[in-house]
Protein backbone atom coordinates (compact mmCIF):
# COMPACT_ATOMS: atom_id res chain seq x y z
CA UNK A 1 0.00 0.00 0.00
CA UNK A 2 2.58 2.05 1.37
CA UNK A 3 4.25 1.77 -2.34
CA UNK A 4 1.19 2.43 -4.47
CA UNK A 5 1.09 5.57 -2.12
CA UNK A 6 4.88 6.96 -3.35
CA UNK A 7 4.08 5.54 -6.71
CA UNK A 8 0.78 7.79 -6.99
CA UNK A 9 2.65 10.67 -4.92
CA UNK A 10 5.61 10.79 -7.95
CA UNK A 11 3.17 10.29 -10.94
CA UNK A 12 1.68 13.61 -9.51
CA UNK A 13 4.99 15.05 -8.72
CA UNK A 14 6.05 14.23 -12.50
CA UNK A 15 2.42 15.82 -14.23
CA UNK A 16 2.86 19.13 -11.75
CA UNK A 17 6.32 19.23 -12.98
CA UNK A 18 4.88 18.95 -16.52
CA UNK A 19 1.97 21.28 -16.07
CA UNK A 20 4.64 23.97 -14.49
CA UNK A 21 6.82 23.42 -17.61
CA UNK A 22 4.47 23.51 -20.29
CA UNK A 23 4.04 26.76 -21.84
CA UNK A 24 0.13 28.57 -21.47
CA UNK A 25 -1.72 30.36 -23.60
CA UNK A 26 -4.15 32.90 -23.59
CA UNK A 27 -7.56 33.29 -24.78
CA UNK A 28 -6.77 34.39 -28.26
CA UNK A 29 -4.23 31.52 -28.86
CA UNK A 30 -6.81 29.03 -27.93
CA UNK A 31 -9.63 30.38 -30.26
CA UNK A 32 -6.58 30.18 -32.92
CA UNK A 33 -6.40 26.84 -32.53
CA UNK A 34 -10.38 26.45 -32.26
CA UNK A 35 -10.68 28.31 -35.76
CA UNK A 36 -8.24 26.46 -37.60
CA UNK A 37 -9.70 23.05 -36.28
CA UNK A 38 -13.05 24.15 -37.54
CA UNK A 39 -11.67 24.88 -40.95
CA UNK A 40 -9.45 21.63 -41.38
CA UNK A 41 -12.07 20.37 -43.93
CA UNK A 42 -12.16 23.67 -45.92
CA UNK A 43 -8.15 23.98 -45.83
CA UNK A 44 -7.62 20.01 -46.62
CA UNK A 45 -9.93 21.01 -49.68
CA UNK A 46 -8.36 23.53 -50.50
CA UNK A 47 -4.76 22.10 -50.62
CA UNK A 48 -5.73 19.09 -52.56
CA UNK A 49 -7.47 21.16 -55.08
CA UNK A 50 -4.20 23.01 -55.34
CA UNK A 51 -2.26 19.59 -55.50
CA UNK A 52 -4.51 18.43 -57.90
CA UNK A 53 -3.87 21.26 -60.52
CA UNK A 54 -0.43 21.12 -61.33
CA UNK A 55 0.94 23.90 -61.96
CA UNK A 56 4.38 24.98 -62.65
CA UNK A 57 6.32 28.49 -62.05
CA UNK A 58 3.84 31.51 -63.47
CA UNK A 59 1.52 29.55 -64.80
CA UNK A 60 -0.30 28.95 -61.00
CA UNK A 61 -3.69 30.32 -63.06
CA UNK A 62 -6.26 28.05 -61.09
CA UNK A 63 -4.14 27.74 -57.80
CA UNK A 64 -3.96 31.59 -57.33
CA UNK A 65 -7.77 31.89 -57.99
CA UNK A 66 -8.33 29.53 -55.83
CA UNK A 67 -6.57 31.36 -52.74
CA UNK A 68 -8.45 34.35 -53.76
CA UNK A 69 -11.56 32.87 -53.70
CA UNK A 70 -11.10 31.41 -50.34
CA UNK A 71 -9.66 34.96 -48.75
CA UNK A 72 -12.68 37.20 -50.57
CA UNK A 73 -14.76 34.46 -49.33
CA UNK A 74 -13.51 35.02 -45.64
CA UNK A 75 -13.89 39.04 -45.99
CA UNK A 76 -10.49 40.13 -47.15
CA UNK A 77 -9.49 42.95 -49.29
CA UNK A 78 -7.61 40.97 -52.11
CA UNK A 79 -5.80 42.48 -54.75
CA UNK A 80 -4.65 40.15 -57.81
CA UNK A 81 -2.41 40.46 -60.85
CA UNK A 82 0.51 42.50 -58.26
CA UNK A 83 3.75 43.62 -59.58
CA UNK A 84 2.64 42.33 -63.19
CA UNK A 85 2.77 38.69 -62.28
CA UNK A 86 -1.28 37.54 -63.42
CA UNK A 87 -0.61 34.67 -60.40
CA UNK A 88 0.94 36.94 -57.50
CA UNK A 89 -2.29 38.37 -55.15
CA UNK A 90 -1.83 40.50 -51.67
CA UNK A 91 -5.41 39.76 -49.51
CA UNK A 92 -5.24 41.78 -46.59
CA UNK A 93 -8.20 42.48 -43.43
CA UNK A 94 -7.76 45.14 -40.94
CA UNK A 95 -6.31 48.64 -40.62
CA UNK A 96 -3.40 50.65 -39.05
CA UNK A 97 -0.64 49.03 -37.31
CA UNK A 98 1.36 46.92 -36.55
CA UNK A 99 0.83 45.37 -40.66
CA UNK A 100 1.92 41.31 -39.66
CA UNK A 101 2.64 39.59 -43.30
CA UNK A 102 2.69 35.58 -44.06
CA UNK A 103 3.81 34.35 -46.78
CA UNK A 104 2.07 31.86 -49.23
CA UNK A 105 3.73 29.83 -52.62
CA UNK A 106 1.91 27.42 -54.60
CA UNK A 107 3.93 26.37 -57.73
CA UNK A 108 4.74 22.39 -58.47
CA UNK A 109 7.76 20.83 -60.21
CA UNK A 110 7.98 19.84 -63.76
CA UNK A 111 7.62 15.85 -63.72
CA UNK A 112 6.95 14.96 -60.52
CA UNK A 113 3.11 14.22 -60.55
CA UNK A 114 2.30 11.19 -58.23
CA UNK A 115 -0.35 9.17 -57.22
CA UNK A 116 -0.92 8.90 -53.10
CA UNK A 117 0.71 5.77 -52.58
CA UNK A 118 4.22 4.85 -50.96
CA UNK A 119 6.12 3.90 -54.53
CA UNK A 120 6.54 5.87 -57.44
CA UNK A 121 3.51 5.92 -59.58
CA UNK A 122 2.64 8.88 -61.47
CA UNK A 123 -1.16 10.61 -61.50
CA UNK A 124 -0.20 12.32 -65.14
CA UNK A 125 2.81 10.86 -66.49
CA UNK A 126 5.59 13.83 -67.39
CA UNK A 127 3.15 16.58 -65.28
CA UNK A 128 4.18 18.44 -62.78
CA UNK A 129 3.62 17.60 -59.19
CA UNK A 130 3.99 19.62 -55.62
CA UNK A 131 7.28 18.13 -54.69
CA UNK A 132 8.39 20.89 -52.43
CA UNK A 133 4.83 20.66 -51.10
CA UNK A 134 3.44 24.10 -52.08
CA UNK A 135 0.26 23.25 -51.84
CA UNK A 136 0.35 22.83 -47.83
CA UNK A 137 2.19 25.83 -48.07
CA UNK A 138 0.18 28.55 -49.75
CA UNK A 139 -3.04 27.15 -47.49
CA UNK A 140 -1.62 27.09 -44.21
CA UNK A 141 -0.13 30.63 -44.44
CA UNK A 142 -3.96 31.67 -45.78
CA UNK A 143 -5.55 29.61 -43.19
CA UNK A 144 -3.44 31.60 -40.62
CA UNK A 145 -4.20 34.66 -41.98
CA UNK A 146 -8.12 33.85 -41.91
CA UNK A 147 -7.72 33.13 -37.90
CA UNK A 148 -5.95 36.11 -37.22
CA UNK A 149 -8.93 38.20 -39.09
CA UNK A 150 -11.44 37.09 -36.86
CA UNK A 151 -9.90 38.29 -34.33
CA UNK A 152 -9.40 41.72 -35.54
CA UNK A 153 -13.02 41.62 -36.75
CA UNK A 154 -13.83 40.67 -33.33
CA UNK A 155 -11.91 43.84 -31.65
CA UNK A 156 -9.97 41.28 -29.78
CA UNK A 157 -6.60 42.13 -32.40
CA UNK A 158 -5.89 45.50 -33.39
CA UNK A 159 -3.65 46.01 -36.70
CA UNK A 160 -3.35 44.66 -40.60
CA UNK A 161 -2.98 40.95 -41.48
CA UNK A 162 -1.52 40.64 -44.95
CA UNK A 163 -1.25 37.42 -46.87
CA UNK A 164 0.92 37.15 -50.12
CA UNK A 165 0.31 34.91 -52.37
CA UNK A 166 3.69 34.61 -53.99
CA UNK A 167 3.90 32.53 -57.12
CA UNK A 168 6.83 30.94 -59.17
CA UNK A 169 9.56 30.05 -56.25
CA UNK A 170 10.75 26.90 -57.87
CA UNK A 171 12.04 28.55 -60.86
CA UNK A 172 11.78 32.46 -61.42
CA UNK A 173 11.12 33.63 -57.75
CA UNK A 174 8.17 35.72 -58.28
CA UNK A 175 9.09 37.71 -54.28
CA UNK A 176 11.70 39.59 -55.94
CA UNK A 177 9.33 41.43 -58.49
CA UNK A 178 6.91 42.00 -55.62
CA UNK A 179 9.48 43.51 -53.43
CA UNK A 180 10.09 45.93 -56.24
CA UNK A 181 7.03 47.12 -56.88
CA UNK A 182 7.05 48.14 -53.04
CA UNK A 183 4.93 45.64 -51.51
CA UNK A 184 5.95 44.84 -48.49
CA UNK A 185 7.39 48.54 -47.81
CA UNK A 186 5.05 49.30 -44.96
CA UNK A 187 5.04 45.48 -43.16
CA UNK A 188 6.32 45.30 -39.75
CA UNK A 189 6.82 41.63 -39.28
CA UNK A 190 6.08 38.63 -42.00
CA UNK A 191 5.83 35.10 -40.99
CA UNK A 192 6.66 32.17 -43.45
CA UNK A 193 6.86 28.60 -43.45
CA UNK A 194 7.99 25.59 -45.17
CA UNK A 195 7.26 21.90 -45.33
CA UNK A 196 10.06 19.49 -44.40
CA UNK A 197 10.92 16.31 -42.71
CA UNK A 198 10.94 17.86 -38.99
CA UNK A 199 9.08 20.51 -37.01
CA UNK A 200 10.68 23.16 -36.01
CA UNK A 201 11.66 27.37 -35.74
CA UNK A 202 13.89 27.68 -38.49
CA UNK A 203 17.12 29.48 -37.71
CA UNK A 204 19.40 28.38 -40.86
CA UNK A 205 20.01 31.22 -44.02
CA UNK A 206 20.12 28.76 -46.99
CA UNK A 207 22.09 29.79 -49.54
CA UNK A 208 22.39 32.93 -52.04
CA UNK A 209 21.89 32.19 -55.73
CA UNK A 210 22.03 33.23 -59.43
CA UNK A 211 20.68 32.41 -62.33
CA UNK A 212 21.98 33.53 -65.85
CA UNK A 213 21.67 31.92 -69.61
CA UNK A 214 24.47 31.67 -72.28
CA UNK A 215 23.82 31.56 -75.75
CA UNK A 216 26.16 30.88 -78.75
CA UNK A 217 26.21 31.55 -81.83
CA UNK A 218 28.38 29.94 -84.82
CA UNK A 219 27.77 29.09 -88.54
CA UNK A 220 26.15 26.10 -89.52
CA UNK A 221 27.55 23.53 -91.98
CA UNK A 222 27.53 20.18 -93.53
CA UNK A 223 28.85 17.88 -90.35
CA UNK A 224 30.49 15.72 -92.89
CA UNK A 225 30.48 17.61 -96.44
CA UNK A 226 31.87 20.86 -95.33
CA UNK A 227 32.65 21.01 -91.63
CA UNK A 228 35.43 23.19 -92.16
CA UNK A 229 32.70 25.98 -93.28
CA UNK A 230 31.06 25.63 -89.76
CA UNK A 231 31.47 27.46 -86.41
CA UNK A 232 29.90 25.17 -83.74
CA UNK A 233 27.76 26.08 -81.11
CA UNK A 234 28.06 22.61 -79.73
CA UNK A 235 31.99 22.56 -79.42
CA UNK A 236 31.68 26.17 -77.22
CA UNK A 237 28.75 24.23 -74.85
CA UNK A 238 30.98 21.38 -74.17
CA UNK A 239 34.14 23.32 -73.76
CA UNK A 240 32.30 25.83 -71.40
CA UNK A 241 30.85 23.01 -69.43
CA UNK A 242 34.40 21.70 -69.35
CA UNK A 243 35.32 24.06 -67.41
CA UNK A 244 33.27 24.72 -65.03
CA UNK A 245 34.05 21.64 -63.71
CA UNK A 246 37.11 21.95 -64.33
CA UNK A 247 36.80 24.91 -62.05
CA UNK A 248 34.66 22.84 -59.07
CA UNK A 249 38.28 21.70 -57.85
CA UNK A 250 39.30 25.06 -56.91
CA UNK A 251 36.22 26.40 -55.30
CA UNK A 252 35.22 26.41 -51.42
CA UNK A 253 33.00 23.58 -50.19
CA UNK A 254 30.21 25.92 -49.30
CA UNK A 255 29.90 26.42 -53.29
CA UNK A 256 27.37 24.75 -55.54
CA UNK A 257 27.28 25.37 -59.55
CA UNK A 258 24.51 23.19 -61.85
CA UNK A 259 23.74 24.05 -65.27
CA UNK A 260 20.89 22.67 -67.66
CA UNK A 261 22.17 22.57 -71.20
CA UNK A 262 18.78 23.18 -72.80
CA UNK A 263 19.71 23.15 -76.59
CA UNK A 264 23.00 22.04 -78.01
CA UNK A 265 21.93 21.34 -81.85
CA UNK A 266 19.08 19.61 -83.43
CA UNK A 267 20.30 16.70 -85.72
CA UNK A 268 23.43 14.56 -86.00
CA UNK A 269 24.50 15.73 -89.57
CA UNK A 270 24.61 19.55 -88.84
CA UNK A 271 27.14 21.38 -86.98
CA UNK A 272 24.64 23.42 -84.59
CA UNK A 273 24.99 27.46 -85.19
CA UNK A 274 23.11 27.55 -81.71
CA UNK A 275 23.13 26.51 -78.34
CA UNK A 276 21.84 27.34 -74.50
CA UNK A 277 23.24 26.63 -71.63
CA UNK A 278 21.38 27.72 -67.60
CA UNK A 279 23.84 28.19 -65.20
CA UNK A 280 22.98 28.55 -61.48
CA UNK A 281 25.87 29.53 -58.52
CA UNK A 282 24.93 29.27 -54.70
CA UNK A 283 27.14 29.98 -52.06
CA UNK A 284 26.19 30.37 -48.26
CA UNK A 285 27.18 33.88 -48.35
CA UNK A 286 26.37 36.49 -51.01
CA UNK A 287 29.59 37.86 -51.59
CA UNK A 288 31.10 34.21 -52.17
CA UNK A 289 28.50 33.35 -54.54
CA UNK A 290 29.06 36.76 -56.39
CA UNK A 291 32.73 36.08 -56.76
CA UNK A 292 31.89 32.74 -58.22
CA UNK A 293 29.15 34.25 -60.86
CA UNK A 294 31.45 36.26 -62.31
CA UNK A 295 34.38 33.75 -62.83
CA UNK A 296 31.83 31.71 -64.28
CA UNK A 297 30.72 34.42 -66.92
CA UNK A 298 33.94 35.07 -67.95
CA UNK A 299 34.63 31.15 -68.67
CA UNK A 300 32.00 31.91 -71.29
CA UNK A 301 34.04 34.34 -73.58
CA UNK A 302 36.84 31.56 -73.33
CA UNK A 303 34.50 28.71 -74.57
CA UNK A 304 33.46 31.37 -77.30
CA UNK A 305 36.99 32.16 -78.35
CA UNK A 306 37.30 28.36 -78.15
CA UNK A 307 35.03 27.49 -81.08
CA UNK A 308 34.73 30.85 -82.87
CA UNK A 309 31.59 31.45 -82.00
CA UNK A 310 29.58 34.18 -80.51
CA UNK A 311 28.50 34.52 -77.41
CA UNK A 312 25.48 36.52 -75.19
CA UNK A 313 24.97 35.99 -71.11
CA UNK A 314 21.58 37.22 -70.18
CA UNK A 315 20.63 37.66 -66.12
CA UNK A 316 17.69 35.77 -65.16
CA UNK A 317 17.17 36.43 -61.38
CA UNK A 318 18.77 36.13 -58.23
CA UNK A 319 18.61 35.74 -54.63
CA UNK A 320 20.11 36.53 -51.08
CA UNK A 321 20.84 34.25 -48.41
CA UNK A 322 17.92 34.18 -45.27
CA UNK A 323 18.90 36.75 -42.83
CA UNK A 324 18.11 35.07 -39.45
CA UNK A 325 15.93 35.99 -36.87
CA UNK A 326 16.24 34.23 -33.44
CA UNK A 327 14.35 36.80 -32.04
CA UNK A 328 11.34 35.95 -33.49
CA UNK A 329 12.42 32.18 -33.85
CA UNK A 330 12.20 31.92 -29.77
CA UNK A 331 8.67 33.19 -29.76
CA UNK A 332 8.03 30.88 -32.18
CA UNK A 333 9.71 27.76 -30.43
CA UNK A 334 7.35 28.70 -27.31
CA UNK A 335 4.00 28.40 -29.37
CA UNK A 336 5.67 24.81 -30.81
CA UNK A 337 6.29 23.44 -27.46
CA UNK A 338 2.61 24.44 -26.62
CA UNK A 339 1.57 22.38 -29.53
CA UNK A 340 3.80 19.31 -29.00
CA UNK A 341 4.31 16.88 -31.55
CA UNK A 342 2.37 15.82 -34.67
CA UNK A 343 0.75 12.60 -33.95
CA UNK A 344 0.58 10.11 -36.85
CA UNK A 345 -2.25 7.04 -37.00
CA UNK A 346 -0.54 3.08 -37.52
CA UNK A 347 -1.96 3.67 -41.43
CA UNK A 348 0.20 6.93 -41.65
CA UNK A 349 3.03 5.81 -39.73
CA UNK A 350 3.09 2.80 -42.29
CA UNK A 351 2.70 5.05 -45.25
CA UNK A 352 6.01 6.75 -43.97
CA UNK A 353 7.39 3.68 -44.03
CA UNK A 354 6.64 2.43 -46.84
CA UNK A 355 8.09 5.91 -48.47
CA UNK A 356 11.37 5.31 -46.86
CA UNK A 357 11.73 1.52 -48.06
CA UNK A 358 10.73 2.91 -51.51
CA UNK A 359 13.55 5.80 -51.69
CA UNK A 360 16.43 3.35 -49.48
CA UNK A 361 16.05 5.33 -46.41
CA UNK A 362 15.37 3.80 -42.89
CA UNK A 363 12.27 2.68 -42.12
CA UNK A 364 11.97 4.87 -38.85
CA UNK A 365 8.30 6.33 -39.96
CA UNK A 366 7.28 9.58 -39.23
CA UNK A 367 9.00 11.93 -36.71
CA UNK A 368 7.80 15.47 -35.13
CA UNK A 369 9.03 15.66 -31.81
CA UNK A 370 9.83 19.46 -31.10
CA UNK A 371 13.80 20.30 -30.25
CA UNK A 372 15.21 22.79 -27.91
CA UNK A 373 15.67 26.12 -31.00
CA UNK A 374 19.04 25.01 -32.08
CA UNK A 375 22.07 27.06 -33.13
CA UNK A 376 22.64 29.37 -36.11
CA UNK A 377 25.32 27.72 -38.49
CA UNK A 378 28.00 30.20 -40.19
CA UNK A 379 27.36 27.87 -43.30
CA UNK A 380 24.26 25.59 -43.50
CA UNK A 381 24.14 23.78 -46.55
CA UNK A 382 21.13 23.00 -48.22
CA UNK A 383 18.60 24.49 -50.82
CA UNK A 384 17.72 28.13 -52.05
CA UNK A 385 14.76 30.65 -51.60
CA UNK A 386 13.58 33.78 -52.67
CA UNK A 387 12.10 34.48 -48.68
CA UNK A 388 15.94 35.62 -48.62
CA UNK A 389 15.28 38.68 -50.13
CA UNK A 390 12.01 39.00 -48.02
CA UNK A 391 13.87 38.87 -44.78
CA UNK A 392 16.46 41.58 -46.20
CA UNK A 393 13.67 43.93 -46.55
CA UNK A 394 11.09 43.27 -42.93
CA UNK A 395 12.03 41.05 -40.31
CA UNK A 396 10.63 37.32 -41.29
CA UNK A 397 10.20 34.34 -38.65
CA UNK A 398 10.55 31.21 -40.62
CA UNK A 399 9.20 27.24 -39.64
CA UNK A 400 9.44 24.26 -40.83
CA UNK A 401 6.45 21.46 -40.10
CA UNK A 402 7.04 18.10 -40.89
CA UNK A 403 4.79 16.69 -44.13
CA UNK A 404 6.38 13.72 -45.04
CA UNK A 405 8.82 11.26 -43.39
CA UNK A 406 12.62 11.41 -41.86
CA UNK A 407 14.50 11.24 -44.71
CA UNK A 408 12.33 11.81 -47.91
CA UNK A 409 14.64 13.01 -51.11
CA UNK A 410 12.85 16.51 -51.45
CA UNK A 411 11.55 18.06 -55.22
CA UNK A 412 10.90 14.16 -55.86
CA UNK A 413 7.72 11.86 -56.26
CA UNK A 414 7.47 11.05 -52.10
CA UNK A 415 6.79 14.72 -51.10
CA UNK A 416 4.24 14.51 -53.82
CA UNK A 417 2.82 11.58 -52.52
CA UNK A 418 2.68 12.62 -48.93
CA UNK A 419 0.94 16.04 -49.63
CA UNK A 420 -1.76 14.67 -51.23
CA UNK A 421 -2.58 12.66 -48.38
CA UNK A 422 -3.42 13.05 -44.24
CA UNK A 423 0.38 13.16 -43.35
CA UNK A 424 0.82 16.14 -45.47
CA UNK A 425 -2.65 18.16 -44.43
CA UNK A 426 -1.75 17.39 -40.81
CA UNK A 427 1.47 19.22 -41.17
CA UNK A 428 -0.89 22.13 -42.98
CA UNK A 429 -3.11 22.45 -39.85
CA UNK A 430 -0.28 22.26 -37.68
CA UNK A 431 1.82 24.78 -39.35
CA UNK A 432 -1.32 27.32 -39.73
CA UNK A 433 -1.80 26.74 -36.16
CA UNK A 434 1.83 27.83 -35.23
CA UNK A 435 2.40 30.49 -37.16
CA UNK A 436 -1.13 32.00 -36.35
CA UNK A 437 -0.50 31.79 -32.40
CA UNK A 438 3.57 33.62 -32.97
CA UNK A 439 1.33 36.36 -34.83
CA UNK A 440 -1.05 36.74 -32.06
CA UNK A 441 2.34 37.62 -30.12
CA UNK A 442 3.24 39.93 -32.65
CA UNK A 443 0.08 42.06 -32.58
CA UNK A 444 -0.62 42.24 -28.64
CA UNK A 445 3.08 42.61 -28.08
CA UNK A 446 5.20 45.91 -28.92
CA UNK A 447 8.34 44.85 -27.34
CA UNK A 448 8.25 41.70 -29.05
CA UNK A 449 7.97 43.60 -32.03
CA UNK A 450 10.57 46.00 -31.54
CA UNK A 451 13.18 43.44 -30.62
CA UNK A 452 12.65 41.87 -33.83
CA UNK A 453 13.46 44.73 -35.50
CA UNK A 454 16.13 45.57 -33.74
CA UNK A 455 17.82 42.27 -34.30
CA UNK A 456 16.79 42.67 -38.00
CA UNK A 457 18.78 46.14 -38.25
CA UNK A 458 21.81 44.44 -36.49
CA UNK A 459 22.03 41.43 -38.49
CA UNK A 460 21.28 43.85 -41.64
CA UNK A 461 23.89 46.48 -40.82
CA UNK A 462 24.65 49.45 -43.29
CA UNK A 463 23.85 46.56 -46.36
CA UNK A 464 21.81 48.44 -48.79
CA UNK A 465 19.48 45.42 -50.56
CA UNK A 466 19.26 45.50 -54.37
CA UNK A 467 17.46 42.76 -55.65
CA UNK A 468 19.25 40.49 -58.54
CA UNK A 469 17.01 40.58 -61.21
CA UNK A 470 16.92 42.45 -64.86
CA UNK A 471 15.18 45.52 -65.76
CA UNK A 472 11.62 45.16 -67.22
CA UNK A 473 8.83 42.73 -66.34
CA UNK A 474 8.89 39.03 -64.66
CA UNK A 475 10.14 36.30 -67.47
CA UNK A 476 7.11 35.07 -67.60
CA UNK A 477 7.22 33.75 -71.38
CA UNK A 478 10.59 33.36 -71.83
CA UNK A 479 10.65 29.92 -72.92
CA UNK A 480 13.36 29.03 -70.32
């Protein structure tokens, strides 16, 4: 008896301890998490619509009306057709300040559409497919933004709530022609998310990136007849390509370079008068990936003077490196640990599982448990995104919310798979839920909001931003 006593007498010691520990939230927090509950349906409808559509960078015609449909439906103030991209739309409730942005993207990947089962099996063979899982993204961010407006409508919030719908990150990134055109000049703080393999505040910067084309031009001839009257394209292709990779040797490890050549002649018998090469460079840091562009460029007069041809280098876009914000990271982390960890079903846990014996990964199922907010790296490796440029112009809180399993190869058929299915729409609701509860901080909290800035000034310094991109409207029919 005497043990059941100290057994029952530590299990209560243990839940105080656990109840003490666990963060609380207020009233507004938990009617946040009440909305977004009561609009799971609408939002899992939503997403799969947007999965179910396709559709690659700029052409996000049916996706974009879709999230303007649901925000005009909900009573915002939504403006489409922004900074002459026909996809890019700003819906926005409320008046004065503080303005609190999120961010929404909704663009797929060429040839990744997938069925929702664990092995590769395509919906549309050679479509597109949401392999970066853009269509949780887009909806969460827009089902956060509809929570936070009725609380403003309800007096309970005072301020703007701004969602941007921000097409075409895969490929053209679409935020850098909306920064231009002065969009998010007035916002105090925006919020963004992605989908990944984990849950957690994100406190890593990715890496900066360019994009450019090279064309050549020679004379064409005979391949066997007359080659000695032709000037090929094709030779100044391969020996540019030559050395660029000739050239990985001698750059730091935190470099990447990948190039797509996209035309390099048309038949056997012809010695090709034109070809087109894209060339990307990302480095962790801006000025290291600058550095890099430009050798690269000028490897493209060699491979010209090479074959005697012609030669033209056209800017596509480009894109800084995340500047960090553990400010607004830690409220985040708070409003995570409040949440706990995604819970998965047997069936979804399986389904995980079955993903990870399909791609050779361990078969360790799904995973969500939330970490202590871990350390900045001076050089995180990793992928690319146009929220860089964002969080050089208003301070941005990032997340990441776990939509498929531990593991998954990203841009490939599994994230498709997984996004189209419950694993991926819980990771939606969750991530809505998140980042709706760190803006509820933002709005009833000044100092929070100033020390965000503040961090975002010091981290900034006296850099002026100038977004990488040409003069003139988006690329959006370039051909590219």
């Amino acid at each position: 008896m005497k043990k059941l006593i100290l057994a029952a007498l530590s299990f209560c010691m243990v839940m105080t301890s656990f109840a003490q520990n666990k963060p609380t939230i207020n009233k507004n927090k938990k009617a946040i998490i009440e909305n977004i509950e009561a609009n799971y349906e609408k939002l899992t409808e939503l997403s799969d619509k947007i999965w179910s559509y396709e559709e690659i960078a700029f052409q996000e015609t049916q996706s974009s009306a879709a999230l303007a449909e649901y925000a005009r439906n909900n009573g915002f103030r939504v403006k489409t057709g922004v900074a002459e991209i026909p996809t890019a739309l700003v819906a926005e409730y409320g008046s004065g300040k503080p303005v609190i942005g999120i961010l929404g993207e909704f663009d797929a990947l060429p040839g990744l559409s997938q069925k929702t089962v664990p092995h590769k099996d395509p919906l549309h063979e050679g479509a597109p497919g949401h392999g970066c899982g853009h269509n949780l993204f887009g909806v969460a961010s827009l089902g956060a933004a509809v929570a936070i407006k009725e609380l403003i409508e309800d007096g309970k919030l005072k301020g703007t709530v701004r969602f941007y719908g921000t097409p075409a990150e895969e490929k053209f990134f679409g935020k850098l022609w909306m920064i231009r055109a002065g969009l998010f000049d007035d916002v105090d703080v925006v919020m963004d998310w992605h989908p990944g393999a984990e849950t957690k505040a994100n406190v890593q910067s990715g890496l900066a990136l360019v994009d450019f084309m090279v064309e050549f031009e020679g004379q064409a001839a005979h391949a066997s007849g007359d080659p000695w009257n032709g000037r090929s394209a094709g030779d100044a292709i391969e020996a540019y390509t030559h050395g660029i990779n000739m050239y990985r040797e001698h750059i730091k490890p935190t470099v990447r370079i990948h190039y797509h050549i996209q035309d390099a002649g048309k038949v056997v018998n012809v010695v090709p008068d034109y070809s087109r090469i894209w060339v990307r460079v990302r480095d962790t840091k801006r000025d290291g990936m600058v550095a890099v562009w430009k050798q690269v460029e000028k490897m493209a007069e060699g491979a010209a003077i090479i074959a005697n041809v012609d030669h033209k280098i056209s800017l596509i876009s480009g894109i800084h490196e995340v500047l960090v914000n553990r400010t607004g990271a830690a409220a985040l982390q708070t409003n995570l640990e409040y949440l706990g960890n995604i819970t998965y079903t047997e069936e979804e846990q399986n389904f995980g599982k079955g993903i990870q014996k399909a791609t050779g990964k361990p078969e360790i199922g799904m995973a969500s448990k939330i970490e202590p907010l871990e350390a900045t790296l001076e050089h995180p490796m990793g992928g690319s995104t146009d929220v860089g440029d964002v969080s050089y112009v208003v301070p941005t809180i990032r997340l990441s919310a776990t939509t498929a399993p531990s593991g998954t190869p990203w841009h490939s058929w599994a994230v498709v798979a997984c996004g189209g299915m419950s694993i991926g729409h819980k990771g939606m609701g969750y991530a809505a839920k998140a980042l709706a509860m760190t803006m509820v901080d933002l709005f009833e909290k000044p100092a929070l909001r100033a020390n965000v800035k503040k961090e975002f000034k010091e981290r900034k310094g006296d850099y002026i931003y100038k977004g990488i991109i040409p003069p003139g409207p988006p690329p959006l029919n370039t051909g590219y």
